[in-house]
C-alpha atoms as a PDB file:
ATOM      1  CA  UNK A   1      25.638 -32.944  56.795  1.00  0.00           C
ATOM      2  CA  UNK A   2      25.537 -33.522  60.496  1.00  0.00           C
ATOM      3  CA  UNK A   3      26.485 -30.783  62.904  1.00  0.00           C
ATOM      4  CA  UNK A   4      29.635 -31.683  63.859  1.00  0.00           C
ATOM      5  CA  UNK A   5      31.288 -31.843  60.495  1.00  0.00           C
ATOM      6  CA  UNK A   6      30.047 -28.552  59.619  1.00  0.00           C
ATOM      7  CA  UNK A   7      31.571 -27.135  62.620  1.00  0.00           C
ATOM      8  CA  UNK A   8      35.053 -29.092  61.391  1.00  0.00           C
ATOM      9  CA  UNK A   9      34.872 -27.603  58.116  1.00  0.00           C
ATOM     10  CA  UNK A  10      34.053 -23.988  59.249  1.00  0.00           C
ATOM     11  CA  UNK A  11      36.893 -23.845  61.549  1.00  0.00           C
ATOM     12  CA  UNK A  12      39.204 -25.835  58.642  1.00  0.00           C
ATOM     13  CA  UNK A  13      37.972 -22.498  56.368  1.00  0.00           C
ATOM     14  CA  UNK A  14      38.696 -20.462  58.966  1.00  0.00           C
ATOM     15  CA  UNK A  15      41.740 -21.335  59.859  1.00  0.00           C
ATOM     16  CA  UNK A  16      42.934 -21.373  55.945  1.00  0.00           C
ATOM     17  CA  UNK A  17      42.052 -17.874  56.106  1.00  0.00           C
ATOM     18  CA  UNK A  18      43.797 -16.823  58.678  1.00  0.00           C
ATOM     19  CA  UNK A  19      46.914 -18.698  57.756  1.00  0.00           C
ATOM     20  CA  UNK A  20      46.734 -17.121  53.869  1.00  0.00           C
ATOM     21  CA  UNK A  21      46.102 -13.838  55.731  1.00  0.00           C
ATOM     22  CA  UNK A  22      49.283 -13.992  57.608  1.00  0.00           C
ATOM     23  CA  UNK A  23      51.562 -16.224  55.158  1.00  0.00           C
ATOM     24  CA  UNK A  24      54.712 -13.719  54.422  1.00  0.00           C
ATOM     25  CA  UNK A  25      55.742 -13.671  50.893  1.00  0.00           C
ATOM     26  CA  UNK A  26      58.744 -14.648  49.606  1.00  0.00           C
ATOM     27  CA  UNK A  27      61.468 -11.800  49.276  1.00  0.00           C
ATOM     28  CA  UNK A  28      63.738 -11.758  46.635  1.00  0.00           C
ATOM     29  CA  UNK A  29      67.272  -9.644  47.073  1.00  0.00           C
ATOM     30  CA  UNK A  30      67.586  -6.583  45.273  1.00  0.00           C
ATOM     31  CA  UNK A  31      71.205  -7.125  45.179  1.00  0.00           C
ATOM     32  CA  UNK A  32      71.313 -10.605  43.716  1.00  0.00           C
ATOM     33  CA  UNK A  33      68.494  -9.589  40.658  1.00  0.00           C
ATOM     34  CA  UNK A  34      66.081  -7.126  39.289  1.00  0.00           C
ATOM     35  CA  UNK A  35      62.844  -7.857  37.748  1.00  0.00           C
ATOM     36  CA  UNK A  36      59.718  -6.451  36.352  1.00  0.00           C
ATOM     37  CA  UNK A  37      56.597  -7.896  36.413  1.00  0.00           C
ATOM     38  CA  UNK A  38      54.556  -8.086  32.965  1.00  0.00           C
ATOM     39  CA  UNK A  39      52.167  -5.045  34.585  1.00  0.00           C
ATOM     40  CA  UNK A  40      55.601  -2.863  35.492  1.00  0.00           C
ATOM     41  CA  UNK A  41      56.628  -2.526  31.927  1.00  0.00           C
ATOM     42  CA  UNK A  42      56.141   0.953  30.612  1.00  0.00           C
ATOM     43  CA  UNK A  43      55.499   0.723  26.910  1.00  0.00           C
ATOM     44  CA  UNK A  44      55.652   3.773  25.053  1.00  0.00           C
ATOM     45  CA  UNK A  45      54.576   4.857  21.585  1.00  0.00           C
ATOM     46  CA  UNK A  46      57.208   5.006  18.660  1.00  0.00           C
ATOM     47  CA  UNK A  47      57.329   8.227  17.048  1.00  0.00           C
ATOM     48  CA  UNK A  48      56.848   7.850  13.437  1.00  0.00           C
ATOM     49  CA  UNK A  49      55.434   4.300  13.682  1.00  0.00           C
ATOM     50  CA  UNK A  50      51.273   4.161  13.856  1.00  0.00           C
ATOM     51  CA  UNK A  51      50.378   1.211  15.851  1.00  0.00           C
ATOM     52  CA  UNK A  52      53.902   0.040  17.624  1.00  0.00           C
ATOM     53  CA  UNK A  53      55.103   0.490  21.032  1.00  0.00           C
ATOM     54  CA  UNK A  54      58.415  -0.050  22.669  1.00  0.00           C
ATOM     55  CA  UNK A  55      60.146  -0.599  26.336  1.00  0.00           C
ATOM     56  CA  UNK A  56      63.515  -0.337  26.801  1.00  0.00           C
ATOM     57  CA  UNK A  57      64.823  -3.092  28.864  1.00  0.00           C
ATOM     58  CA  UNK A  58      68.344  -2.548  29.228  1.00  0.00           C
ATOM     59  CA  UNK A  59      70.846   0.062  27.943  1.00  0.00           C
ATOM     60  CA  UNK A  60      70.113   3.253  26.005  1.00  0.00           C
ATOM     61  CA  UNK A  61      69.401   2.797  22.702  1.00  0.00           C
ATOM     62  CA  UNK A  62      70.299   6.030  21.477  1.00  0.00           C
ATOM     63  CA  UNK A  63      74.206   6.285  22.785  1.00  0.00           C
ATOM     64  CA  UNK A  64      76.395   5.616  20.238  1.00  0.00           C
ATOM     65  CA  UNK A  65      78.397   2.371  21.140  1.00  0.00           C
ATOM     66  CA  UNK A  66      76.259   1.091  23.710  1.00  0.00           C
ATOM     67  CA  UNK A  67      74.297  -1.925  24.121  1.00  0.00           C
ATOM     68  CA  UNK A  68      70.528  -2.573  24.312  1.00  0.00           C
ATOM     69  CA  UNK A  69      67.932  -4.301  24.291  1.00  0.00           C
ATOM     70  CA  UNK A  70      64.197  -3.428  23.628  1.00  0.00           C
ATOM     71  CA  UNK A  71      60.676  -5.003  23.660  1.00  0.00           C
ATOM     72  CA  UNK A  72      58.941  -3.779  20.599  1.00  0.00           C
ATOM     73  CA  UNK A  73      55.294  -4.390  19.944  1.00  0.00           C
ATOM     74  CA  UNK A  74      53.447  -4.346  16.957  1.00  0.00           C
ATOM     75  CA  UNK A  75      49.856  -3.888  17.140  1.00  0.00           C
ATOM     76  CA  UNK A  76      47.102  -5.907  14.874  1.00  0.00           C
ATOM     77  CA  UNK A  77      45.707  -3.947  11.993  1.00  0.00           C
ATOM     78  CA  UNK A  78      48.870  -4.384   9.241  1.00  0.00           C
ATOM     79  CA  UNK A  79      50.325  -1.692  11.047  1.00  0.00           C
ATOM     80  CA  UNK A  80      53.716  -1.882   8.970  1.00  0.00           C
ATOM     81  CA  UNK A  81      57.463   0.685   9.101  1.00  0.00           C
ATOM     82  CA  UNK A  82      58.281   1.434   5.752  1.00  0.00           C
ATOM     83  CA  UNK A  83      61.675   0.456   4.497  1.00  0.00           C
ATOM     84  CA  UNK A  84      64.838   1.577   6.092  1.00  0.00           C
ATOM     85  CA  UNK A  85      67.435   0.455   7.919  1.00  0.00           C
ATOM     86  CA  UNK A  86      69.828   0.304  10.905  1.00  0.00           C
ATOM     87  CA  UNK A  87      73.539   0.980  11.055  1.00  0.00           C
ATOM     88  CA  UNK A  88      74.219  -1.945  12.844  1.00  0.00           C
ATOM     89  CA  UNK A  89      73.231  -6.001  13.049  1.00  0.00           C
ATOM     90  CA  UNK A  90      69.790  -6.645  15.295  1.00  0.00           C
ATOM     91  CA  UNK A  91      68.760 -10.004  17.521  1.00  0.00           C
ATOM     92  CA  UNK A  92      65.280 -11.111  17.152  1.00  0.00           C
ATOM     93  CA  UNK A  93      63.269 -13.067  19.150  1.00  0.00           C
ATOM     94  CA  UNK A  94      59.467 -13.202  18.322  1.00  0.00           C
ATOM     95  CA  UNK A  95      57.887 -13.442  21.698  1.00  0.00           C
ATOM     96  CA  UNK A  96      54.366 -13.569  20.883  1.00  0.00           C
ATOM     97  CA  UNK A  97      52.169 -13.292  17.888  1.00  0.00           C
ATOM     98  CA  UNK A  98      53.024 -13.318  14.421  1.00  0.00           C
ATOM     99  CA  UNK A  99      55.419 -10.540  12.813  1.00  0.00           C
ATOM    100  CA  UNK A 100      55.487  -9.858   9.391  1.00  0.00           C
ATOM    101  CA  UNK A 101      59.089  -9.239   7.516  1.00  0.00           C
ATOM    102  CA  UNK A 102      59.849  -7.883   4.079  1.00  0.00           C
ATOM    103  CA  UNK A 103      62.901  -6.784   2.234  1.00  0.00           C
ATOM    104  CA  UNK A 104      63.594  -4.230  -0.018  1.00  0.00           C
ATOM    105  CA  UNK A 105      63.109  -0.760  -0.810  1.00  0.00           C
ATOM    106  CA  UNK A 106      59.609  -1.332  -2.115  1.00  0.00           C
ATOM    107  CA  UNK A 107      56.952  -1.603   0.213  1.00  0.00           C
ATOM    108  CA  UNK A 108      54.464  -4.342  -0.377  1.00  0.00           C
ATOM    109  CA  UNK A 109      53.135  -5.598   2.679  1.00  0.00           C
ATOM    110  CA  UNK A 110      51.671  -8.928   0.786  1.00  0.00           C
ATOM    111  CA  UNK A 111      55.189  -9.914   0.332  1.00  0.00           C
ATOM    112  CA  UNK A 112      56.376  -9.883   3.892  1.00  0.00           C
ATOM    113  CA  UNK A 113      57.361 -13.588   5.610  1.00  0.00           C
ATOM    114  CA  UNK A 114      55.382 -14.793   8.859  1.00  0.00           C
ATOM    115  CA  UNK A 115      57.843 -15.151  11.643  1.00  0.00           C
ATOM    116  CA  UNK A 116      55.827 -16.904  14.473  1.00  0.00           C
ATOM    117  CA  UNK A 117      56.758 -17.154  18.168  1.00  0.00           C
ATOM    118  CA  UNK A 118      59.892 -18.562  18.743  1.00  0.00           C
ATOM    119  CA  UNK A 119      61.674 -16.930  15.543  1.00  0.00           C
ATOM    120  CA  UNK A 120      65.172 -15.936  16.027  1.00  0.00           C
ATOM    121  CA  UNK A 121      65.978 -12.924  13.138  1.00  0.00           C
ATOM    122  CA  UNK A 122      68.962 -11.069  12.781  1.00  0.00           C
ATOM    123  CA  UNK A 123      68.631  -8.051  10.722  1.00  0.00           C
ATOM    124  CA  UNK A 124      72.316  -6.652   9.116  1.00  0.00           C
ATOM    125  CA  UNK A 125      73.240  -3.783   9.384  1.00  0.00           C
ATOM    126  CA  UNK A 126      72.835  -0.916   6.198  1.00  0.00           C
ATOM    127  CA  UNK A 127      70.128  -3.771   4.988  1.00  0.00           C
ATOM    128  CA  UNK A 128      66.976  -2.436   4.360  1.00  0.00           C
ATOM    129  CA  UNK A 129      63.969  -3.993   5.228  1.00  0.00           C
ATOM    130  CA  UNK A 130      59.951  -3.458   6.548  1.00  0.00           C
ATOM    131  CA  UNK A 131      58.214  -5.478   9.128  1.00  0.00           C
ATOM    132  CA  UNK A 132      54.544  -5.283  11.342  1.00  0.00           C
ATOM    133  CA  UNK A 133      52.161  -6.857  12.200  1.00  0.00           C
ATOM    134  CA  UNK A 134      48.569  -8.003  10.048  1.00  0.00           C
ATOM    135  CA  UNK A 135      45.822 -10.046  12.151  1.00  0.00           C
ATOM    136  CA  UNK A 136      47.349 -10.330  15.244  1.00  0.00           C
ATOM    137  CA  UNK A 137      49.821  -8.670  18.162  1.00  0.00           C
ATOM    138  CA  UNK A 138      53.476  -9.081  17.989  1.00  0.00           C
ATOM    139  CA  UNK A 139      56.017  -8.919  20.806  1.00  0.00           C
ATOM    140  CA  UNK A 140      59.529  -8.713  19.874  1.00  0.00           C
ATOM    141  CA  UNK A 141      62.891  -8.763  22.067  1.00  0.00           C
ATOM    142  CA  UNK A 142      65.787  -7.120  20.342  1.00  0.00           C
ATOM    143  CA  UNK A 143      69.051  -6.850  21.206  1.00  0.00           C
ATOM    144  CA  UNK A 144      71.880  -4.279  19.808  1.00  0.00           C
ATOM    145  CA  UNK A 145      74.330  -2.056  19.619  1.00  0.00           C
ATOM    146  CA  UNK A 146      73.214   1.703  19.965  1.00  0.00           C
ATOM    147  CA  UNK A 147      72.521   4.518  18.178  1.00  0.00           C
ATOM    148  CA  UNK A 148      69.389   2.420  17.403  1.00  0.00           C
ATOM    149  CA  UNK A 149      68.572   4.786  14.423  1.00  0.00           C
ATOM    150  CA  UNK A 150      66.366   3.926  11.489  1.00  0.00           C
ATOM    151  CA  UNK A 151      67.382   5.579   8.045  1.00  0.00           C
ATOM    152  CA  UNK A 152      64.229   5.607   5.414  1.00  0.00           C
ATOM    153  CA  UNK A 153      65.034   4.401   2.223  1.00  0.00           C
ATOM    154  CA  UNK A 154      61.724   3.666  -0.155  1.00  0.00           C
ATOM    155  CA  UNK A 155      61.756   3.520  -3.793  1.00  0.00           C
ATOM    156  CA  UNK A 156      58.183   3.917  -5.935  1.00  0.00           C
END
């Protein structure tokens, strides 16, 4: 490579750098939207519930009458609730992975459904039901209507 065209090519780098260095990134306006990167989502552990986590998105799903909606993720390992259910209806969406749904008061995980990514569930209200996850992660998105309250009902 002759002298000259490493010269062009050093000052082409340099000048990349510099203009990446100063390049001003685009600003969004707080007033028009909100938004959380993946990294800015606090998941927290669900009482009661070994191996899922949850992040509330929207709402507070624990007032009576309000609406919500919640991430929800179940971690690989057939980490499963046991049956119960919710006073009201629940929106679904499986946003990842592969969650695992049962009905009944009788918990047998080996007779739960696969509900891949892309699912769309609704779960009525007073109907009881189990769900996890087996081999892999899932990531739900669930919408309601608060108190977002889960009442166990199992039978041997």
């Amino acid at each position: 490579m002759s002298l000259a065209l490493r010269r062009l090519l050093a000052i082409s780098a340099a000048a990349f750098v510099i203009a990446c260095g100063t390049a001003k990134a685009a600003e969004l306006d707080p007033a028009v939207l909100a938004y959380k990167l993946p990294d800015q989502i606090a998941w927290k552990s669900l009482p009661g519930y070994a191996g899922a986590q949850n992040a509330v998105l929207v709402g507070d799903p624990s007032k009576p009458g309000g609406f919500y909606i919640v991430m929800v993720k179940w971690l690989k390992g057939n980490h499963f609730s046991r049956p119960h259910f919710h006073p009201h209806d629940r929106f679904i969406t499986v946003l990842k992975g592969t969650w695992w749904v049962g009905t009944g008061s009788k918990f047998d995980p080996d007779a739960t459904v696969a509900m891949p990514a892309g699912t769309f569930v609704t779960h009525y209200g007073k109907q009881v039901h189990f769900d996890g996850a087996k081999d892999e992660d899932a990531i739900l998105l669930i919408v309601g209507e608060g108190p977002e309250t889960a009442t166990p009902v199992e039978s041997k």
